[in-house]
N, C-alpha and C. Protein backbone atom coordinates (compact mmCIF):
# COMPACT_ATOMS: atom_id res chain seq x y z
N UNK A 1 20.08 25.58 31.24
CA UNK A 1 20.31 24.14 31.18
C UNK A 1 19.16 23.39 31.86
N UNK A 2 18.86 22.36 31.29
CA UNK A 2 17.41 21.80 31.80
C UNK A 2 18.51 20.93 32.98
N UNK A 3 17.71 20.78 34.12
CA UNK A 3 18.16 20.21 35.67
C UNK A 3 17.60 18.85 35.74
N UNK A 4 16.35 18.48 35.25
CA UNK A 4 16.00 17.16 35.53
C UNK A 4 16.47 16.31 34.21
N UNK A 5 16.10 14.82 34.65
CA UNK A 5 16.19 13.67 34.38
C UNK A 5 15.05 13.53 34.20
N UNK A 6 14.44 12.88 33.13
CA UNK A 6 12.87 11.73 32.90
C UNK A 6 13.18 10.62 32.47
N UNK A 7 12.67 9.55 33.01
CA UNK A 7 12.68 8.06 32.48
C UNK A 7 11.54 7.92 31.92
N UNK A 8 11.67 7.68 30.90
CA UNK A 8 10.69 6.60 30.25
C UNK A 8 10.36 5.38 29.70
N UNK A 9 9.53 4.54 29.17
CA UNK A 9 9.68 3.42 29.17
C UNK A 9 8.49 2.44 29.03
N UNK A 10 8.72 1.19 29.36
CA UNK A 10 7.31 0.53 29.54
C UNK A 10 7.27 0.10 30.95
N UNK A 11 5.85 -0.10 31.43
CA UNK A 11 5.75 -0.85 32.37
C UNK A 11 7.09 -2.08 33.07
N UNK A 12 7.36 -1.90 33.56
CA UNK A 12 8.60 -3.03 34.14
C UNK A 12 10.03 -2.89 33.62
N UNK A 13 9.88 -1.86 32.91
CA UNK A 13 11.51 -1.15 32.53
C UNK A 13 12.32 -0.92 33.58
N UNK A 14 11.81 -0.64 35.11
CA UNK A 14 12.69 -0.27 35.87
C UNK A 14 12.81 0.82 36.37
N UNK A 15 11.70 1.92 35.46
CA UNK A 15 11.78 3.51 35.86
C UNK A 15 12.30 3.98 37.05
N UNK A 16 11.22 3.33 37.91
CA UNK A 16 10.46 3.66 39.64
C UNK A 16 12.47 3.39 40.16
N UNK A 17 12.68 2.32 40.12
CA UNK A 17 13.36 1.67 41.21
C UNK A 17 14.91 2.28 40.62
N UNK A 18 15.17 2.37 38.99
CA UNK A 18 16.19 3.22 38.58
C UNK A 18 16.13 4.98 39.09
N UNK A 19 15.27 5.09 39.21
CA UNK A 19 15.44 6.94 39.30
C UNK A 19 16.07 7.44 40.59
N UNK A 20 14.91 6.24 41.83
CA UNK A 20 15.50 6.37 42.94
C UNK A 20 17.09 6.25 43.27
N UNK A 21 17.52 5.65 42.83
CA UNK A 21 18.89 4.91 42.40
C UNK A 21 19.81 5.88 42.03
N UNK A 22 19.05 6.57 40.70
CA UNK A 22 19.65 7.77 40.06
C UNK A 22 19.79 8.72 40.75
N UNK A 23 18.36 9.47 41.57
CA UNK A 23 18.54 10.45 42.28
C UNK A 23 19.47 10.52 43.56
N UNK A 24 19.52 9.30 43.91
CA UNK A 24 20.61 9.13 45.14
C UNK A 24 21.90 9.19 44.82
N UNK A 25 22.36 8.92 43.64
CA UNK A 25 24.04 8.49 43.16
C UNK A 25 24.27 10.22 42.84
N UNK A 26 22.85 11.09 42.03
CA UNK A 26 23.77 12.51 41.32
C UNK A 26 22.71 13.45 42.81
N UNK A 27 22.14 13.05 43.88
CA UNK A 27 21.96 14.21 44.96
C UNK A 27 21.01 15.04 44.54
N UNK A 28 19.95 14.67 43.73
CA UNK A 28 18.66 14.95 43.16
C UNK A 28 17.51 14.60 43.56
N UNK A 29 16.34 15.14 43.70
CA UNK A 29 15.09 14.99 44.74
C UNK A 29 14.08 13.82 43.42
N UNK A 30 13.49 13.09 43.54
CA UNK A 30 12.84 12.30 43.07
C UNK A 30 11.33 12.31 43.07
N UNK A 31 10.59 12.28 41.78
CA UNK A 31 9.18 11.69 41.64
C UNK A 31 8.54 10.95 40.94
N UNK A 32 7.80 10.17 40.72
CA UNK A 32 7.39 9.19 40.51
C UNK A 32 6.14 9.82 40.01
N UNK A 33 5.44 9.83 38.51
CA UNK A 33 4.12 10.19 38.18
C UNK A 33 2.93 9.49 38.48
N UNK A 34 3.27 8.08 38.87
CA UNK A 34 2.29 7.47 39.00
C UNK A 34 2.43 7.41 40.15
N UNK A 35 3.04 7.89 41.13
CA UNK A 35 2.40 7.72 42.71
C UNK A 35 1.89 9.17 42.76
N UNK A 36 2.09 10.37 42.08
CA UNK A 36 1.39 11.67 42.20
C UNK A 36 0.45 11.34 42.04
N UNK A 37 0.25 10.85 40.68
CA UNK A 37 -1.45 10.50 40.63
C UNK A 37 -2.29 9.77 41.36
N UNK A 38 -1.66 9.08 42.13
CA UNK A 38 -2.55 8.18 42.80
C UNK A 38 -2.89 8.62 44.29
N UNK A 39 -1.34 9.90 44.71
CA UNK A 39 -2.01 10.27 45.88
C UNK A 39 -2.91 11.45 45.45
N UNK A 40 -3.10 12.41 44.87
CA UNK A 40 -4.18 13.21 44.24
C UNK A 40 -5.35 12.86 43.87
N UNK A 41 -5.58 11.62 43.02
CA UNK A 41 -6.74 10.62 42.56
C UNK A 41 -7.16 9.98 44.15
N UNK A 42 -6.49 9.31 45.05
CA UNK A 42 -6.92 8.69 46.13
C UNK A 42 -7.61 7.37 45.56
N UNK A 43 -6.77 6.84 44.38
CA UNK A 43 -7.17 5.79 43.93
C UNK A 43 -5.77 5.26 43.17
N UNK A 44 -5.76 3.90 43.66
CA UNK A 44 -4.78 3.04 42.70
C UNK A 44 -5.11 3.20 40.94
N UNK A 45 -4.27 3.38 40.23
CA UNK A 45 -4.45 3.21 38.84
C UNK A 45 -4.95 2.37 38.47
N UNK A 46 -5.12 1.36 38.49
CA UNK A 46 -6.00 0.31 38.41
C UNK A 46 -7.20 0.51 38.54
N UNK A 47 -7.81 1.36 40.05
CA UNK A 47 -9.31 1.59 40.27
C UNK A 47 -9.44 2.97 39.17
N UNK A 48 -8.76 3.95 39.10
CA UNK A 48 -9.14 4.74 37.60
C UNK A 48 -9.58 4.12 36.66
N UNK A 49 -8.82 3.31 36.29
CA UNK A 49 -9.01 2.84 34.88
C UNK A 49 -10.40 2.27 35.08
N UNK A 50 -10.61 1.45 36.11
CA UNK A 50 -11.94 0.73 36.16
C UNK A 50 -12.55 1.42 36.43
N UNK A 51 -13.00 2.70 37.34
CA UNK A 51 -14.16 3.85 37.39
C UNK A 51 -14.13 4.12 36.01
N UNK A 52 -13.06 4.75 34.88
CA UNK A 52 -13.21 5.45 34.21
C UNK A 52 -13.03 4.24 32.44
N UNK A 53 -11.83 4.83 32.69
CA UNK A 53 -11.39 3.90 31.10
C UNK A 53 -9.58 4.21 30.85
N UNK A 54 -8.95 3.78 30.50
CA UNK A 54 -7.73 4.01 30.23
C UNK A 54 -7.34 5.51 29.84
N UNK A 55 -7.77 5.84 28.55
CA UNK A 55 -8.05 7.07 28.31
C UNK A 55 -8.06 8.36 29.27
N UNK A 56 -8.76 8.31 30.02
CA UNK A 56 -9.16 8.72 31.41
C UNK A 56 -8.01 8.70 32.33
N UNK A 57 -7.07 7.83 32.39
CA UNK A 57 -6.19 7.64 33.02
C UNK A 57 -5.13 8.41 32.43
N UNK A 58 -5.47 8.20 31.35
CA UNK A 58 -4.23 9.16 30.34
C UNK A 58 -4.24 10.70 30.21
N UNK A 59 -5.63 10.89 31.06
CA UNK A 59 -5.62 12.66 30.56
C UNK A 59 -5.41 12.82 31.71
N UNK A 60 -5.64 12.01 33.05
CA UNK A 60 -5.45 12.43 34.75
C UNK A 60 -3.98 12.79 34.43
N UNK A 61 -3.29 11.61 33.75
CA UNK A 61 -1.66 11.74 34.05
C UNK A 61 -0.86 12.77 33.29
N UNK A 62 -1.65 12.99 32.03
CA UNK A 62 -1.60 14.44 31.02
C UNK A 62 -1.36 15.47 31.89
N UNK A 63 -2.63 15.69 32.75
CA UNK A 63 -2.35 16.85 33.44
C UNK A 63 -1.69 16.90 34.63
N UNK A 64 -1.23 15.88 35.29
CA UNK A 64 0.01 16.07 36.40
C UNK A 64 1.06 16.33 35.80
N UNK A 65 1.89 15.64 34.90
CA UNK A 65 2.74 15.87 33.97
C UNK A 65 3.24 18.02 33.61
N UNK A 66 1.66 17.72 33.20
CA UNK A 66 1.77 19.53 32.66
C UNK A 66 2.06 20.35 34.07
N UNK A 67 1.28 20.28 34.61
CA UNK A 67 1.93 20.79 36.31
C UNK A 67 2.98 20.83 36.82
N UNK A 68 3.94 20.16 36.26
CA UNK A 68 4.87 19.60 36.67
C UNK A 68 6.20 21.15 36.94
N UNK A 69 6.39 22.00 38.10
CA UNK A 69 7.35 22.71 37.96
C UNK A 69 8.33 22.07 39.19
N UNK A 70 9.40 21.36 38.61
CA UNK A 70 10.32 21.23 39.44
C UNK A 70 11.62 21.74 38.72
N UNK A 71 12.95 21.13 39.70
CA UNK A 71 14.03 21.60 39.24
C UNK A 71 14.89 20.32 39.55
N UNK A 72 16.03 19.54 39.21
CA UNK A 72 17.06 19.05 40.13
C UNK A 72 16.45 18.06 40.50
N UNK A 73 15.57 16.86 39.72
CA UNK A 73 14.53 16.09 40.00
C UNK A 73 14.72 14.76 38.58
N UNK A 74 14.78 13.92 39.50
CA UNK A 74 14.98 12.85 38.52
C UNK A 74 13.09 12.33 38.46
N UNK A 75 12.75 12.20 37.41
CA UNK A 75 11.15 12.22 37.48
C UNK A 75 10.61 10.28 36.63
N UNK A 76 10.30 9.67 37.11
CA UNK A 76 9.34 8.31 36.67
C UNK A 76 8.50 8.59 36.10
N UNK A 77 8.46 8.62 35.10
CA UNK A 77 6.42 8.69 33.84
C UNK A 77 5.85 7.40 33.91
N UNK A 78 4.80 7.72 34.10
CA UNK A 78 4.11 6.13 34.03
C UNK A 78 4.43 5.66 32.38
N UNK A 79 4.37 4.60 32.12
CA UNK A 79 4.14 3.98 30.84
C UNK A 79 3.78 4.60 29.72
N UNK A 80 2.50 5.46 30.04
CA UNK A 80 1.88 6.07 28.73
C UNK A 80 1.95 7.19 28.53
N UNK A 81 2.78 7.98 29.47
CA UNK A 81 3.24 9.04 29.19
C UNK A 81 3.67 9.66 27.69
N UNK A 82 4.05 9.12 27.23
CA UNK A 82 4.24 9.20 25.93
C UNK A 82 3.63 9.33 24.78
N UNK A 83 2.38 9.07 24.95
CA UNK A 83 0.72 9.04 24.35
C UNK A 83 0.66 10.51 24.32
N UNK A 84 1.18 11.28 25.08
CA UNK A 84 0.21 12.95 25.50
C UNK A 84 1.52 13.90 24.78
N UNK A 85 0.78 14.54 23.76
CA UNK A 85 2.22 15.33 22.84
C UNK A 85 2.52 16.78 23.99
N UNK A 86 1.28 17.11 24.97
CA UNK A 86 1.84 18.50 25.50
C UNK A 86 2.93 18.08 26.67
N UNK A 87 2.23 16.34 27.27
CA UNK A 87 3.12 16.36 28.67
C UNK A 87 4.30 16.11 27.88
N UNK A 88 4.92 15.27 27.11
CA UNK A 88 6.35 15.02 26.65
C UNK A 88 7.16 17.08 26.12
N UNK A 89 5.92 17.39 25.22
CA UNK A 89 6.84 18.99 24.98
C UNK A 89 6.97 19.10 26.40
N UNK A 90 6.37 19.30 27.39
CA UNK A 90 7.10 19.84 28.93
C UNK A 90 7.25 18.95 29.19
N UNK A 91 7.52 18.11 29.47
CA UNK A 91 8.84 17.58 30.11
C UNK A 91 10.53 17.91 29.28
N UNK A 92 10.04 18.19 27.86
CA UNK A 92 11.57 18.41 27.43
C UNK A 92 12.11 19.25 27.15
N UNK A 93 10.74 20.52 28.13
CA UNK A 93 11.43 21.78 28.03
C UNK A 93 12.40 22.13 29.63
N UNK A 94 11.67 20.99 30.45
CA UNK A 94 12.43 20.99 31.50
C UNK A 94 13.53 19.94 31.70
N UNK A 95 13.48 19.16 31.16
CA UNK A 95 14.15 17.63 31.41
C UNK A 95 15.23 16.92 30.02
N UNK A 96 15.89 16.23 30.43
CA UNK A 96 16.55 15.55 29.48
C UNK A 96 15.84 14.09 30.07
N UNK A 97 15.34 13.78 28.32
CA UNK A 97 14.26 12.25 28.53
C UNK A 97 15.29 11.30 28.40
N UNK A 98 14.97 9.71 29.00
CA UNK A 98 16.15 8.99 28.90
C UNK A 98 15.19 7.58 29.24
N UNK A 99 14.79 6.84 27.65
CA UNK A 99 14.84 5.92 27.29
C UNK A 99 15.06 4.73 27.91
N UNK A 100 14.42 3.89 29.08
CA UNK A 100 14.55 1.91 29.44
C UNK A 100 14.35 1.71 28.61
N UNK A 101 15.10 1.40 27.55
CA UNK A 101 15.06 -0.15 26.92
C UNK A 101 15.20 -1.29 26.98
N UNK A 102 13.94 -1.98 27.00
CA UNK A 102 14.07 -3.22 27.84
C UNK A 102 13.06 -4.03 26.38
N UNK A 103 13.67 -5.35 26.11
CA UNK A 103 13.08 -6.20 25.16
C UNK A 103 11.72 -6.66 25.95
N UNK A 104 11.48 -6.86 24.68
CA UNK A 104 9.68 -7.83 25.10
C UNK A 104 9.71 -8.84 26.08
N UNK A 105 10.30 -9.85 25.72
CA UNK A 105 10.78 -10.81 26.50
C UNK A 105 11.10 -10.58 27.93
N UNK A 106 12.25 -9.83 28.48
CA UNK A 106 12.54 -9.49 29.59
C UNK A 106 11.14 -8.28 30.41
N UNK A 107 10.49 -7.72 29.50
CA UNK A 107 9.26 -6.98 30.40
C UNK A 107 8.28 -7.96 30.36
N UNK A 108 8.09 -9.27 30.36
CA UNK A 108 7.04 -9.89 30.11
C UNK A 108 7.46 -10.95 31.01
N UNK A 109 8.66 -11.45 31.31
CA UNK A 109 9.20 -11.77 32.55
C UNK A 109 9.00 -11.34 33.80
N UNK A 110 9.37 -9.97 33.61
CA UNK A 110 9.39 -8.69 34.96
C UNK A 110 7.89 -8.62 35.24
N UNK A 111 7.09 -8.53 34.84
CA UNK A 111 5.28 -8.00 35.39
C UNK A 111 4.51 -9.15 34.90
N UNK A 112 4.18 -9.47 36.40
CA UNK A 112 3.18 -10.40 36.65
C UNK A 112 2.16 -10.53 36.91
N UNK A 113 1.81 -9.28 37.20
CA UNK A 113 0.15 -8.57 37.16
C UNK A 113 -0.62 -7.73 36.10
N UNK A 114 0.11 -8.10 34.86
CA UNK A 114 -0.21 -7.44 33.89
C UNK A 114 -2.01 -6.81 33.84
N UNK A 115 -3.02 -7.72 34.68
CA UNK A 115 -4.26 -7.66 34.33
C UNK A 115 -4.62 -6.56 35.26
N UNK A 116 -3.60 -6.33 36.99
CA UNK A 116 -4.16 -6.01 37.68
C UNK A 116 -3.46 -4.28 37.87
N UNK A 117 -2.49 -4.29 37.32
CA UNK A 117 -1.36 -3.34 37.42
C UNK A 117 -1.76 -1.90 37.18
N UNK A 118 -2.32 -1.61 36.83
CA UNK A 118 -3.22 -0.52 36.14
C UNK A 118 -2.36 0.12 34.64
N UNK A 119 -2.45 -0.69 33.65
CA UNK A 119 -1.31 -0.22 32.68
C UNK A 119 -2.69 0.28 31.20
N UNK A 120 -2.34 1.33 31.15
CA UNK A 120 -3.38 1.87 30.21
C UNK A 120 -3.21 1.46 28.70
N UNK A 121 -4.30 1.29 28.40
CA UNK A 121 -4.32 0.35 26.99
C UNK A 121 -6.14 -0.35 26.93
N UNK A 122 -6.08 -0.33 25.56
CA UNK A 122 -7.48 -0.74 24.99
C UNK A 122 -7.67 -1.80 25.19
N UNK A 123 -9.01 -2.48 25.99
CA UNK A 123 -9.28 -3.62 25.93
C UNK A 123 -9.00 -4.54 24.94
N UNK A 124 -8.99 -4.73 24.01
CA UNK A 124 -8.67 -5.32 22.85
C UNK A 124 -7.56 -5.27 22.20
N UNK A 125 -6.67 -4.90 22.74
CA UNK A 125 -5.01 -4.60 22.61
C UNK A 125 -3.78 -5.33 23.42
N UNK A 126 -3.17 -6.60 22.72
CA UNK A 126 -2.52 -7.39 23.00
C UNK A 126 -1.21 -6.33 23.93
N UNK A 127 -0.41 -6.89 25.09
CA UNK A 127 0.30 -6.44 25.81
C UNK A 127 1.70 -6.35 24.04
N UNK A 128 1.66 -7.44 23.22
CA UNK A 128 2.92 -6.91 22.29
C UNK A 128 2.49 -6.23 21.24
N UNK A 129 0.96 -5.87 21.29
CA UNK A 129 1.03 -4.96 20.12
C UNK A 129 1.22 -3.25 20.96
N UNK A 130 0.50 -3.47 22.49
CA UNK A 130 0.77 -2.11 23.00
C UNK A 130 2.56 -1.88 23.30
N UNK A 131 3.66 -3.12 23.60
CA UNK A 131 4.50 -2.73 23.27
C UNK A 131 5.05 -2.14 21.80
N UNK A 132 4.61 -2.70 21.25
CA UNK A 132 4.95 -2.50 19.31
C UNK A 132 4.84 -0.84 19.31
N UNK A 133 3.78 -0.50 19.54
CA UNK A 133 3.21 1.10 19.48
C UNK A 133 4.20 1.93 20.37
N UNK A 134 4.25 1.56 21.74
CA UNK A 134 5.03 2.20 22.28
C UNK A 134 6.45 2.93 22.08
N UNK A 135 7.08 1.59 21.28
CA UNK A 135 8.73 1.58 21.09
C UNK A 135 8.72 2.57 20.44
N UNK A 136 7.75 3.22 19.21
CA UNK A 136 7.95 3.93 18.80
C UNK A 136 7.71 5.60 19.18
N UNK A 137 6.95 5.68 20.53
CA UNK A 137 6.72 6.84 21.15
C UNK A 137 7.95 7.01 21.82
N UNK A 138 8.56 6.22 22.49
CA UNK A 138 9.82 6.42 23.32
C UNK A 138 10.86 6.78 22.78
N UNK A 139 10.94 6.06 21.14
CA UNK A 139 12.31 6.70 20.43
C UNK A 139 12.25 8.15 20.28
N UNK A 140 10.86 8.67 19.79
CA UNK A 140 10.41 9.85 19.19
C UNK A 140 11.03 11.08 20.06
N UNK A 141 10.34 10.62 21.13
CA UNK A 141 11.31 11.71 22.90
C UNK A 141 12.11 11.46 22.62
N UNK A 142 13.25 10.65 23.32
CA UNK A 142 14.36 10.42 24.23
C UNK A 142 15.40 10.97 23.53
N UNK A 143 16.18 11.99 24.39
CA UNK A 143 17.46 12.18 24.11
C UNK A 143 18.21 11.12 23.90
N UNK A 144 18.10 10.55 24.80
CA UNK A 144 19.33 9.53 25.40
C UNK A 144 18.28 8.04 25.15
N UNK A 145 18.80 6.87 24.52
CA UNK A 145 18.20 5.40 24.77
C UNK A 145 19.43 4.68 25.45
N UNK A 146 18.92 3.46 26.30
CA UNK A 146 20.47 3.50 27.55
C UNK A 146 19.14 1.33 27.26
N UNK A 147 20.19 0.95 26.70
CA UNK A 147 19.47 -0.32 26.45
C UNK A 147 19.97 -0.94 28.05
N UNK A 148 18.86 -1.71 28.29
CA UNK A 148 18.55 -2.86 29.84
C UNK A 148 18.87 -3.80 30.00
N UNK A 149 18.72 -4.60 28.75
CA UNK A 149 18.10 -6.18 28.54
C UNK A 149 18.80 -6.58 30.01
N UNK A 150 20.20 -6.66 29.78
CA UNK A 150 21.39 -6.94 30.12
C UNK A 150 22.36 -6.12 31.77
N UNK A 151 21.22 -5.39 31.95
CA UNK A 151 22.21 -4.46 33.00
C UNK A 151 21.03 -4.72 33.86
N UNK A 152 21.89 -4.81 35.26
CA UNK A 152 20.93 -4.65 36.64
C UNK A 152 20.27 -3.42 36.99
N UNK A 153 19.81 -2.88 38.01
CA UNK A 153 19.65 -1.39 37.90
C UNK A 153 20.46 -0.83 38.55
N UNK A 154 21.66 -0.96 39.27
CA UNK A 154 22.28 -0.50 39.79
C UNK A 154 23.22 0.18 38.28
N UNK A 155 23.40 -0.63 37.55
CA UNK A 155 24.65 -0.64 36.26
C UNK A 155 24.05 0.89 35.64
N UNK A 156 21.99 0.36 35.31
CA UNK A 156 21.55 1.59 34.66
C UNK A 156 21.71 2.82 34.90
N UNK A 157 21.57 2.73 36.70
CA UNK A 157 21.38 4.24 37.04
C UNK A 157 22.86 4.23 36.96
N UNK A 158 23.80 4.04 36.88
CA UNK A 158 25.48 4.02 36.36
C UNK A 158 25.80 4.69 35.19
N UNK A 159 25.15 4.46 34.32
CA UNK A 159 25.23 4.56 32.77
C UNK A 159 24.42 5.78 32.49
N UNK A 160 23.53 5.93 33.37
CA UNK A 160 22.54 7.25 32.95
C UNK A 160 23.36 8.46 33.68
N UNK A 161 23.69 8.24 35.17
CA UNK A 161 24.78 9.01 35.68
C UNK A 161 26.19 9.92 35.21
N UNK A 162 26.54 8.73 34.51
CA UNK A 162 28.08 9.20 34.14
C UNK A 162 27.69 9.89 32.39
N UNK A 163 26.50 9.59 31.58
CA UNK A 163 26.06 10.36 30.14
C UNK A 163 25.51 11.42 31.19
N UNK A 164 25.19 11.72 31.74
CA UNK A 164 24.47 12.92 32.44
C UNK A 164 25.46 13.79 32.64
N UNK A 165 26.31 13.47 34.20
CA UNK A 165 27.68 14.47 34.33
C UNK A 165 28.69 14.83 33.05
N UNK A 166 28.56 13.60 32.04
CA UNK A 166 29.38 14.53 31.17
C UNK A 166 28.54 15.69 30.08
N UNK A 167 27.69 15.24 30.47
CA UNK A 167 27.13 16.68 30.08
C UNK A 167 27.06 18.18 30.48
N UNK A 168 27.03 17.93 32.02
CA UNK A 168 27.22 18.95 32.38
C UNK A 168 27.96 20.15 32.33
């Protein structure tokens, strides 16, 4: 039986602050991909992207992802996680993936640093066309889609909780 949890999502879905949430309610150890990378890199995502290029950012996080041996771990993917076909096969050989769905509108509300945030994507790529692309990487994974618009995060990590235990 796979032991972890993965959130995925977009930028301002809630991942980070749901998992913690999650891991505390089912007694599960927690990580966050984009703070691995950043304590390993010794650079904010943001300064990657600007040393390097987005891309770049995407293969750093490729390969933390692939590294990845835990157990009993509710896990945060950064945003573009979903871009990399080997990190999603492992993660769902270890994990059951589980879908923020959160409308355009409400993530465009939520992040206010869109320029500074370090969110990987082509210069020339509108924040709703990189959502447009996305929606469709996240359906492709996710076991589970657990829609947001509408729920606090307390409700989410609720809803992801109680589809989880009855699985068990």
């Amino acid at each position: 039986m796979k032991t972890n949890l993965t959130l995925i999502g977009m930028p301002g879905a809630g991942k980070s602050t749901v998992g913690i949430i999650l891991a505390k309610t089912l007694s599960m150890g927690f990580i966050d991909t984009d703070v691995l990378i950043q304590i390993n890199q010794q650079k904010s995502l943001q300064e990657i992207i600007d040393a390097g290029d987005y891309m770049h950012l995407r293969r750093i996080e490729e390969n933390e992802i692939c590294k990845l041996n835990i157990t009993n771990h509710v896990i945060a993917t950064g945003g573009s996680a979903a871009y990399s076909e080997p990190a999603m096969r492992h993660l769902q050989t270890i994990s059951t993936l589980v879908f923020l769905n959160v409308d355009f509108e409400e993530i465009t509300r939520r992040i206010k640093n869109f320029d500074t945030r370090g969110i990987a994507k082509a210069d020339n790529q509108s924040f709703q066309e990189l959502f447009a692309e996305r929606q469709i990487l996240y359906r492709k994974y996710a076991d589970t889609i657990i829609t947001c618009s509408d729920l606090d995060q307390e409700e989410v990590a609720e809803e992801i909780a109680s589809t989880y235990r009855n699985k068990m």
